[in-house]
Protein backbone atom coordinates (compact mmCIF):
# COMPACT_ATOMS: atom_id res chain seq x y z
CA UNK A 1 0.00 0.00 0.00
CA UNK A 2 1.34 3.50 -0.68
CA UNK A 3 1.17 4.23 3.01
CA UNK A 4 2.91 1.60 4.50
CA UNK A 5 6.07 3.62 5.10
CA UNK A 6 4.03 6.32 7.40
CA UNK A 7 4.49 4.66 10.39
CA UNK A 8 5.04 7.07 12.54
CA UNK A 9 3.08 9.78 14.68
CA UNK A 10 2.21 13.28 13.41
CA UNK A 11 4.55 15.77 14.81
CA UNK A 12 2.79 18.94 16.62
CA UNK A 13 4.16 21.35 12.87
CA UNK A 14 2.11 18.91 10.64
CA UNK A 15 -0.95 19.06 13.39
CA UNK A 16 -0.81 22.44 13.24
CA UNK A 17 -0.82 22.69 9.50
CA UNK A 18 -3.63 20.18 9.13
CA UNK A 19 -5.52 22.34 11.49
CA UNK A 20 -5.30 25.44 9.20
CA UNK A 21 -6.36 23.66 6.14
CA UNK A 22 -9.57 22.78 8.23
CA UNK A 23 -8.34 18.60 8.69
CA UNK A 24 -9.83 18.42 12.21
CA UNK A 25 -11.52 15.45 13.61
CA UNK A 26 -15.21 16.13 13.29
CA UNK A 27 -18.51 13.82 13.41
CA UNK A 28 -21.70 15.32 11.69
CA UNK A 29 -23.33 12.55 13.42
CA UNK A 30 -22.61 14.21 16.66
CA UNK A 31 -24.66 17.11 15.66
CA UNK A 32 -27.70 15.51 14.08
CA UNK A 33 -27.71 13.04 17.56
CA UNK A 34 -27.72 16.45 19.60
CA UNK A 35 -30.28 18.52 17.51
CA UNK A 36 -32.20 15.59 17.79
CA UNK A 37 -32.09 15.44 21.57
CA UNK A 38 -33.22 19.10 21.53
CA UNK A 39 -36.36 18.39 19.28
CA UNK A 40 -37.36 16.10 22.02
CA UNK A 41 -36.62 18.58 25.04
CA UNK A 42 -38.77 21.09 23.16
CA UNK A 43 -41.77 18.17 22.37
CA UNK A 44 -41.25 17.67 26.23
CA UNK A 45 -41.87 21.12 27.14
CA UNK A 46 -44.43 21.74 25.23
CA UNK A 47 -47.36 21.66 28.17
CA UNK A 48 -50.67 20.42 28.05
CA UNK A 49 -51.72 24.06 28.82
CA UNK A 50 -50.26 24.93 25.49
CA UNK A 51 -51.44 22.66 23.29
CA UNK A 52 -55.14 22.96 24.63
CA UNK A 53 -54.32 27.08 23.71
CA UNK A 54 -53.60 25.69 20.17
CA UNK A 55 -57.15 23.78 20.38
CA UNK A 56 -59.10 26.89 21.55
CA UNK A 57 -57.47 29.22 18.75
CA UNK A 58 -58.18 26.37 16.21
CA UNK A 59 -61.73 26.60 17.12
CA UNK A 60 -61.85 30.49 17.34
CA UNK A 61 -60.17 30.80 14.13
CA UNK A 62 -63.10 27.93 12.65
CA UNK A 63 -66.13 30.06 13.86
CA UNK A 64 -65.06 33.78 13.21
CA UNK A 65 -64.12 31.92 9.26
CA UNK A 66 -68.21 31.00 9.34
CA UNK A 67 -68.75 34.77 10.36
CA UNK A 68 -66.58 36.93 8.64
CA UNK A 69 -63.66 37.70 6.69
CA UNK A 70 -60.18 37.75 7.72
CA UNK A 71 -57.86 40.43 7.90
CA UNK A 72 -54.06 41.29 8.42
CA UNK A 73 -55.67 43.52 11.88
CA UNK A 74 -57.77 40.36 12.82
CA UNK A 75 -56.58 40.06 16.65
CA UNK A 76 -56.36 35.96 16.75
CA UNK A 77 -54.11 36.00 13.43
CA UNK A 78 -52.30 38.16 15.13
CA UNK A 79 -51.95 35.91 18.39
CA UNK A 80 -50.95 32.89 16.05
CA UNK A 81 -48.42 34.78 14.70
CA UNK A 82 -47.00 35.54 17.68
CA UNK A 83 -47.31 32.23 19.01
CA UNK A 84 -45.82 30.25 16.14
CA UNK A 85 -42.92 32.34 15.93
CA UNK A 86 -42.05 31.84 19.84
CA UNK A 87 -42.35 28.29 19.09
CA UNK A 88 -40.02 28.43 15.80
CA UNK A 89 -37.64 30.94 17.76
CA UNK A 90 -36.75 28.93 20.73
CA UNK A 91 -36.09 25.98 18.80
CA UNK A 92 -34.38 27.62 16.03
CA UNK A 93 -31.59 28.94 18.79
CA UNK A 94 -31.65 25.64 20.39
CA UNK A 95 -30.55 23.60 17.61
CA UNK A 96 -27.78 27.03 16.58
CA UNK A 97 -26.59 26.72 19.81
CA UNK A 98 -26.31 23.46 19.72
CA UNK A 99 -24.70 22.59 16.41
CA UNK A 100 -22.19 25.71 17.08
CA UNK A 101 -21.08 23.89 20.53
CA UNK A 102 -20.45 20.41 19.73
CA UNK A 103 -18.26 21.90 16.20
CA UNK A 104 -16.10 23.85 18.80
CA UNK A 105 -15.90 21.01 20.71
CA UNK A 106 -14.69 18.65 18.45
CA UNK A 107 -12.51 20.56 16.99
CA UNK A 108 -12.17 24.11 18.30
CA UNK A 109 -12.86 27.49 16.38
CA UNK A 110 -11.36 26.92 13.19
CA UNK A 111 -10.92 29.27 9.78
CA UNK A 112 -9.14 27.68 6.91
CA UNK A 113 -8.82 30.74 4.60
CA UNK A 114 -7.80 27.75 2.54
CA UNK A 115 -10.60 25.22 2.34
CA UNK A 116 -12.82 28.19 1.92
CA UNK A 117 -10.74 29.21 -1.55
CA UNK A 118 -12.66 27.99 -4.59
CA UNK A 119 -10.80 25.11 -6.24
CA UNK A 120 -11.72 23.87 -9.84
CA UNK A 121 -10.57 20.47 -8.84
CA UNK A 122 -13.24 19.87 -6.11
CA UNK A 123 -16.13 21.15 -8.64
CA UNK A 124 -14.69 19.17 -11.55
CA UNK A 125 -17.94 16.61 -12.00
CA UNK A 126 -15.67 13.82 -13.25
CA UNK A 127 -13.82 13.75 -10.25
CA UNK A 128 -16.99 13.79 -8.12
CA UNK A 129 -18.19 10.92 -9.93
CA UNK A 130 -15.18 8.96 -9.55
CA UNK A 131 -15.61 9.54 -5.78
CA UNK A 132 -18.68 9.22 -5.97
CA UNK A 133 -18.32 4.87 -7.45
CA UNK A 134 -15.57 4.47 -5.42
CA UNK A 135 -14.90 2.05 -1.67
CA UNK A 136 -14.32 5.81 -0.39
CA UNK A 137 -17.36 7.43 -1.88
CA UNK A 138 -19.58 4.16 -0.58
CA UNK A 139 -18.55 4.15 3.20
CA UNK A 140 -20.33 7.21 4.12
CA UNK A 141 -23.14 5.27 2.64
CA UNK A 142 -22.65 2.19 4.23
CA UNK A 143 -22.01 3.73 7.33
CA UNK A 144 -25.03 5.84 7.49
CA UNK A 145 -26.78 3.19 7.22
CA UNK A 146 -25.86 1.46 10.59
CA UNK A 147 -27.74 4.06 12.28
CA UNK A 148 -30.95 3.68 10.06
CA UNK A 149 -31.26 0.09 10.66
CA UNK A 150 -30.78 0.49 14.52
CA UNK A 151 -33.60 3.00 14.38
CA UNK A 152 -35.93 1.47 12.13
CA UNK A 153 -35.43 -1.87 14.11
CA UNK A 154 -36.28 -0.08 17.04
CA UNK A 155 -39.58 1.40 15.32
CA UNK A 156 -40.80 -2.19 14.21
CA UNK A 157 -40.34 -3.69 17.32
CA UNK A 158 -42.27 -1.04 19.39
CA UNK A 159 -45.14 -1.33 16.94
CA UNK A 160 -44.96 -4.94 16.73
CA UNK A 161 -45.02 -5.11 20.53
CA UNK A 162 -48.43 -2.82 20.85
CA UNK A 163 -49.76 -3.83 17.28
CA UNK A 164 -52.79 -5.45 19.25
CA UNK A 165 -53.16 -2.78 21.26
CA UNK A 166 -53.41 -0.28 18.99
CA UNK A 167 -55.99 -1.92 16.90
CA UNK A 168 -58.36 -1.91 19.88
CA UNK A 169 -57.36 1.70 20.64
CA UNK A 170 -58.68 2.24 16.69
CA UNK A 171 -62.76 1.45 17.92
CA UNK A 172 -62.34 3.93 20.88
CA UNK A 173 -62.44 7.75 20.91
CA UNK A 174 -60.11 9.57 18.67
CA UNK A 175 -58.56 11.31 22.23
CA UNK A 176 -57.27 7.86 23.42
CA UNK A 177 -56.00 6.85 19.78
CA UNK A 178 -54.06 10.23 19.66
CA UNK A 179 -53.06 9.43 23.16
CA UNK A 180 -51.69 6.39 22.61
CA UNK A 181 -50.04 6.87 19.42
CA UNK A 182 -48.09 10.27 21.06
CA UNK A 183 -46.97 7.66 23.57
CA UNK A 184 -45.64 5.53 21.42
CA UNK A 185 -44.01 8.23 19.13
CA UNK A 186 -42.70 9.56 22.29
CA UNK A 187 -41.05 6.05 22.95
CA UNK A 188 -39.80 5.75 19.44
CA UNK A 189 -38.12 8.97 19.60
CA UNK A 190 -36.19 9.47 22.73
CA UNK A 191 -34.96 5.65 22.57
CA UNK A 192 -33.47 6.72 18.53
CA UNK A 193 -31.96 9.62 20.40
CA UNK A 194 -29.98 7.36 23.12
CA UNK A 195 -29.00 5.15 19.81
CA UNK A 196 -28.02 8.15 17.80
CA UNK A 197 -25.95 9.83 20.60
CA UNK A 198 -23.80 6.59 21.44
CA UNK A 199 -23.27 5.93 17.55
CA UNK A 200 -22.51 9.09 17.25
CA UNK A 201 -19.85 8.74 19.77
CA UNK A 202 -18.74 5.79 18.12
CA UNK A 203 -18.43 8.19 14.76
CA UNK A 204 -16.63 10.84 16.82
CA UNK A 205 -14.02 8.43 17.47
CA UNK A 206 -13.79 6.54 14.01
CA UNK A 207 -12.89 10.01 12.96
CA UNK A 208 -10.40 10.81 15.22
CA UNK A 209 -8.40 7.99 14.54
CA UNK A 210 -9.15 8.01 10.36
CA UNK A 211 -7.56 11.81 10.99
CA UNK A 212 -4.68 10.18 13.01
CA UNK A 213 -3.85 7.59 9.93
CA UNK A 214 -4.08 10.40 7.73
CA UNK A 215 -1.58 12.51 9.37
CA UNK A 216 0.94 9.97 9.87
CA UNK A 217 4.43 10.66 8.13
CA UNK A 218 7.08 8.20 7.01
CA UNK A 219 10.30 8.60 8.52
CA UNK A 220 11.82 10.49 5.75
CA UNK A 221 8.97 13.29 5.85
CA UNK A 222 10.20 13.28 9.89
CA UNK A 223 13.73 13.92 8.75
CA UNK A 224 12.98 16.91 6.02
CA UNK A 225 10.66 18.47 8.75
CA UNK A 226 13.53 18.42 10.91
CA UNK A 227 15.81 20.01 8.68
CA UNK A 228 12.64 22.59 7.90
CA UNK A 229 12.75 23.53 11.59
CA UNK A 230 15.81 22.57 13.17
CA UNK A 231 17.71 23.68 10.61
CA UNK A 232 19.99 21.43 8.17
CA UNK A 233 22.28 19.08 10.20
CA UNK A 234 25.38 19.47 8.25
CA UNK A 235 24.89 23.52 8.40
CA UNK A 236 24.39 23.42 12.06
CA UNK A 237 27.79 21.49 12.13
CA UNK A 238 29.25 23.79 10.29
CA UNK A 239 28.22 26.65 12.50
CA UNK A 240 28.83 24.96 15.59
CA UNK A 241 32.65 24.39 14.25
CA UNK A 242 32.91 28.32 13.43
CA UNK A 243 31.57 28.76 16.82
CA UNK A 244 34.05 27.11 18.15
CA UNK A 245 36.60 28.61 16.17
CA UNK A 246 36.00 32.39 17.01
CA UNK A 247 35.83 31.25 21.19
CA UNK A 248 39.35 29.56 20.55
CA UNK A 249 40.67 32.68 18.98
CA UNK A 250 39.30 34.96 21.39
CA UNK A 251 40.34 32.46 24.30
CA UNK A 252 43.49 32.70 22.96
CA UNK A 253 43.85 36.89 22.73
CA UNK A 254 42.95 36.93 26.24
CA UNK A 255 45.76 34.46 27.65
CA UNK A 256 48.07 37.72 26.16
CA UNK A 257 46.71 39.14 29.76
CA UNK A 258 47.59 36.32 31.59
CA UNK A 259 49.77 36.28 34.88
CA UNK A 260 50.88 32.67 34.23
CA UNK A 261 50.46 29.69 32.43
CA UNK A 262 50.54 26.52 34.35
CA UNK A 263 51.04 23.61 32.21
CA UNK A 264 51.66 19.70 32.59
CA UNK A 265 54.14 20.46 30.83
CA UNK A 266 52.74 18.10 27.53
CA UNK A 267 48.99 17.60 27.48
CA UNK A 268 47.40 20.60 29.99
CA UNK A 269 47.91 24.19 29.76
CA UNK A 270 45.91 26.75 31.99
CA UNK A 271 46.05 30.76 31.85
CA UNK A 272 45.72 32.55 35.04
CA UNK A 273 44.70 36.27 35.31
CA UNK A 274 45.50 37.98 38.99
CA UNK A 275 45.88 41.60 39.84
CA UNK A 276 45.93 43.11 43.23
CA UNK A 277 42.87 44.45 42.84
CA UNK A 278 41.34 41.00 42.22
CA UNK A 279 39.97 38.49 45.29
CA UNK A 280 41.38 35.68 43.46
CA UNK A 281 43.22 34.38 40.17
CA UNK A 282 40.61 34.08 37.24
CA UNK A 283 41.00 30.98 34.54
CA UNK A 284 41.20 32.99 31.45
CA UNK A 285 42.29 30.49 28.66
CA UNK A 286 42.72 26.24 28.89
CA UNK A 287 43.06 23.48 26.82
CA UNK A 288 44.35 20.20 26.57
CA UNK A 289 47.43 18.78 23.16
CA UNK A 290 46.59 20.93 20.07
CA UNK A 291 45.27 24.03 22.08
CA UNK A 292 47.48 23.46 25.43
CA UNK A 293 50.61 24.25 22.65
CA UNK A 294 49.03 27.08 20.73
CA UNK A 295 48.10 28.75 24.80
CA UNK A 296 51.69 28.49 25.75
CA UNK A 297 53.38 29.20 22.28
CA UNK A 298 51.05 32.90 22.37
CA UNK A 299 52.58 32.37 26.52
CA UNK A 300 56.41 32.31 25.04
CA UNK A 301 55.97 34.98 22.48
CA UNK A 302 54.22 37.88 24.84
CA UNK A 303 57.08 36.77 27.51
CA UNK A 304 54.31 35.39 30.09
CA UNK A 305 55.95 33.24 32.28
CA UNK A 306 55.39 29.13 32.16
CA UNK A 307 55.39 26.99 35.10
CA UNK A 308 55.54 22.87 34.77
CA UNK A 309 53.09 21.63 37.44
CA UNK A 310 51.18 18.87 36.48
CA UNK A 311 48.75 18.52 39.55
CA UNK A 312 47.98 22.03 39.62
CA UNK A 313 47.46 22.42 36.07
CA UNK A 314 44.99 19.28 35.97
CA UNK A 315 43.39 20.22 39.05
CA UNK A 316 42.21 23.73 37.53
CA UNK A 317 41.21 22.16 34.53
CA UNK A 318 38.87 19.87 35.85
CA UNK A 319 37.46 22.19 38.29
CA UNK A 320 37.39 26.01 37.04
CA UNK A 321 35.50 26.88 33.64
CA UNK A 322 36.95 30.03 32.17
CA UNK A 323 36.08 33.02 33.58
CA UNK A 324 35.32 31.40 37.34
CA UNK A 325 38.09 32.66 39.94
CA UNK A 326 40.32 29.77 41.10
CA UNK A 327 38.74 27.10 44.18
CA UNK A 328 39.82 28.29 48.00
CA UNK A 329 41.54 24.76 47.84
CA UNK A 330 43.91 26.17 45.42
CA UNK A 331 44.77 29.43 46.98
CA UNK A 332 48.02 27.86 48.68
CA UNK A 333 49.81 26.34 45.10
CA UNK A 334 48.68 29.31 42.76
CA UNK A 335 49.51 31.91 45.62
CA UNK A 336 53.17 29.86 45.76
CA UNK A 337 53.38 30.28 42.00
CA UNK A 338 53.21 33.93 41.89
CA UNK A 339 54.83 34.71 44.55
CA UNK A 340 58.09 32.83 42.95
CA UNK A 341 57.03 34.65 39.70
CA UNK A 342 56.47 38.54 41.00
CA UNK A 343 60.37 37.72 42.86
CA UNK A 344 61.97 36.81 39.72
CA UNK A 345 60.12 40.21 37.99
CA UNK A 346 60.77 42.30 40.93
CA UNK A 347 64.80 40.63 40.75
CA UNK A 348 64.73 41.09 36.66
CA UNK A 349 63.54 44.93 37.44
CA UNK A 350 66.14 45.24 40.32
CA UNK A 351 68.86 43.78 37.58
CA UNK A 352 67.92 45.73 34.38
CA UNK A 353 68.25 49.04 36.76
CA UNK A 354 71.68 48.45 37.71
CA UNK A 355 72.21 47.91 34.27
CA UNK A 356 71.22 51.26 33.21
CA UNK A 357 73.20 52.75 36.27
């Protein structure tokens, strides 16, 4: 199959970009189940007090027709009007309400700017057709009718149950025949909206995970997505090596400030920083081969003096990252260091003076 290589899960970027193109996981089953719930609640509160209003208007509107003519300022025309469109309003805003909710709900407020553009490939007829003949086209089909056999199962077997009864009810009073039948139309209808709700359920989630097969990418589409985002691996590389380049070079101008350089002598090579005005000696520059040679040969040519300790040079190493002042366990060996080192300046000062004298 062509899909067979999209094994994996939809990343949150493709999610996203399904979302604006309108690809949410949506059930228009869920809808229809819930207007239907609210055309019962509104048959259910529909009182008795109403419907015998209904009655008396009907028979109002029957005698004043055998004694006059009607007119748009007849007063009961205008109290049907009035009444019919509170019934029509209320339900009307029910069923907006309703079918506005449950779309946020599934799949939050959503404008796709794009599904909304008008596309001659969706109104090509030939392509409709197609879809139309095809396993895709049929499921809806086949699927909607799942739902119609559960409720027209459920309307045999009510009538079948109270087919006897109902025939009897047929030689009494038309009151208890309209009676009954309400009942049983009552029965028929809130027992289809129980079965339409929990397919519709059902639906919601056959949807959801259709949408999650649909959005599933192949491991290659994961890897170009990356480098969409993320940025090309090989560039980043590349970067990260320049990076590294330009903090060597400018670790390596600073060690021209160093106080010392404590080496091991081969493989370690740390530049300290100390002035009097400083609590402690700062790490300016380290390294270890390669870089440890390049620190000390910059040491040799700006005459900064290099001491061989090999403890002390791994120990600051390890434990200072440029820029951090030296450890208080170190105080006692770097202190010794430049003390030896600010004698031999002071002694090389003392000697080039006589010199001149």
């Amino acid at each position: 199959m062509a899909n067979d290589d999209k094994t994996e899960r939809a990343t949150p970027r493709r999610r996203e970009k399904a979302r604006e193109q309108g690809r949410v996981a949506r059930s228009r089953e869920v809808a229809g189940a819930l207007i239907g719930f609210a055309g019962l609640l509104v048959v259910l509160w529909i009182s008795s007090s109403e419907l015998e209003r209904w009655r008396l208007s009907w028979r109002s509107w029957t005698d004043l027709a055998w004694q006059s003519d009607f007119n748009p300022g007849t007063s009961i025309l205008v109290w049907t009007g009035t009444a019919a469109l509170r019934w029509i309003l209320a339900p009307a805003a029910l069923i907006w309400v309703l079918a506005t909710a449950t779309s946020v709900a599934q799949g939050g407020f959503v404008i796709s700017a794009g599904a909304l553009a008008p596309s001659l490939e969706r109104m090509s007829p030939a392509k409709k057709l197609g879809q139309m003949f095809s396993l895709s086209g049929l499921a809806p089909v086949a699927k909607s009718l799942i739902p119609f056999s559960v409720l027209l199962y459920l309307g045999i077997t009510i009538l079948a149950r109270d087919w006897e009864l109902l025939m009897r009810a047929a030689q009494k009073p038309a009151a208890v025949l309209g009676q009954l039948a309400y009942q049983r139309a009552l029965e028929i209808c809130w027992k289809s909206t129980l079965a339409l709700l929990l397919w519709s359920g059902i639906d919601y989630l056959l949807q959801r995970q259709k949408l999650e097969r649909d959005l599933r990418m192949s491991k290659q589409e994961l890897r170009d997505e990356y480098k969409e985002t993320d940025g090309n691996p090989t560039v980043k590389a590349r970067l990260r090596r320049l990076q590294r380049q330009m903090r060597r070079r400018r670790m390596l101008k600073d060690v021209e400030r160093a106080t010392v350089v404590v080496t091991n002598p081969t493989h370690f090579a740390v530049a300290l920083e100390y002035r009097p005005e400083m609590v402690a000696p700062i790490v300016i520059a380290k390294g270890v081969n390669a870089l440890a040679q390049q620190i000390k040969e910059v040491a040799r040519w700006h005459e900064i003096a290099i001491v061989e300790n090999p403890p002390l040079a791994q120990a600051l190493y390890r434990s200072v990252e440029i820029g951090q002042a030296i450890p208080a366990k170190l105080y006692a060996a770097v202190a010794e260091i430049l003390a030896f080192i600010f004698r031999a300046q002071m002694r090389a000062q003392q000697a080039r003076a006589r010199g001149r004298n």
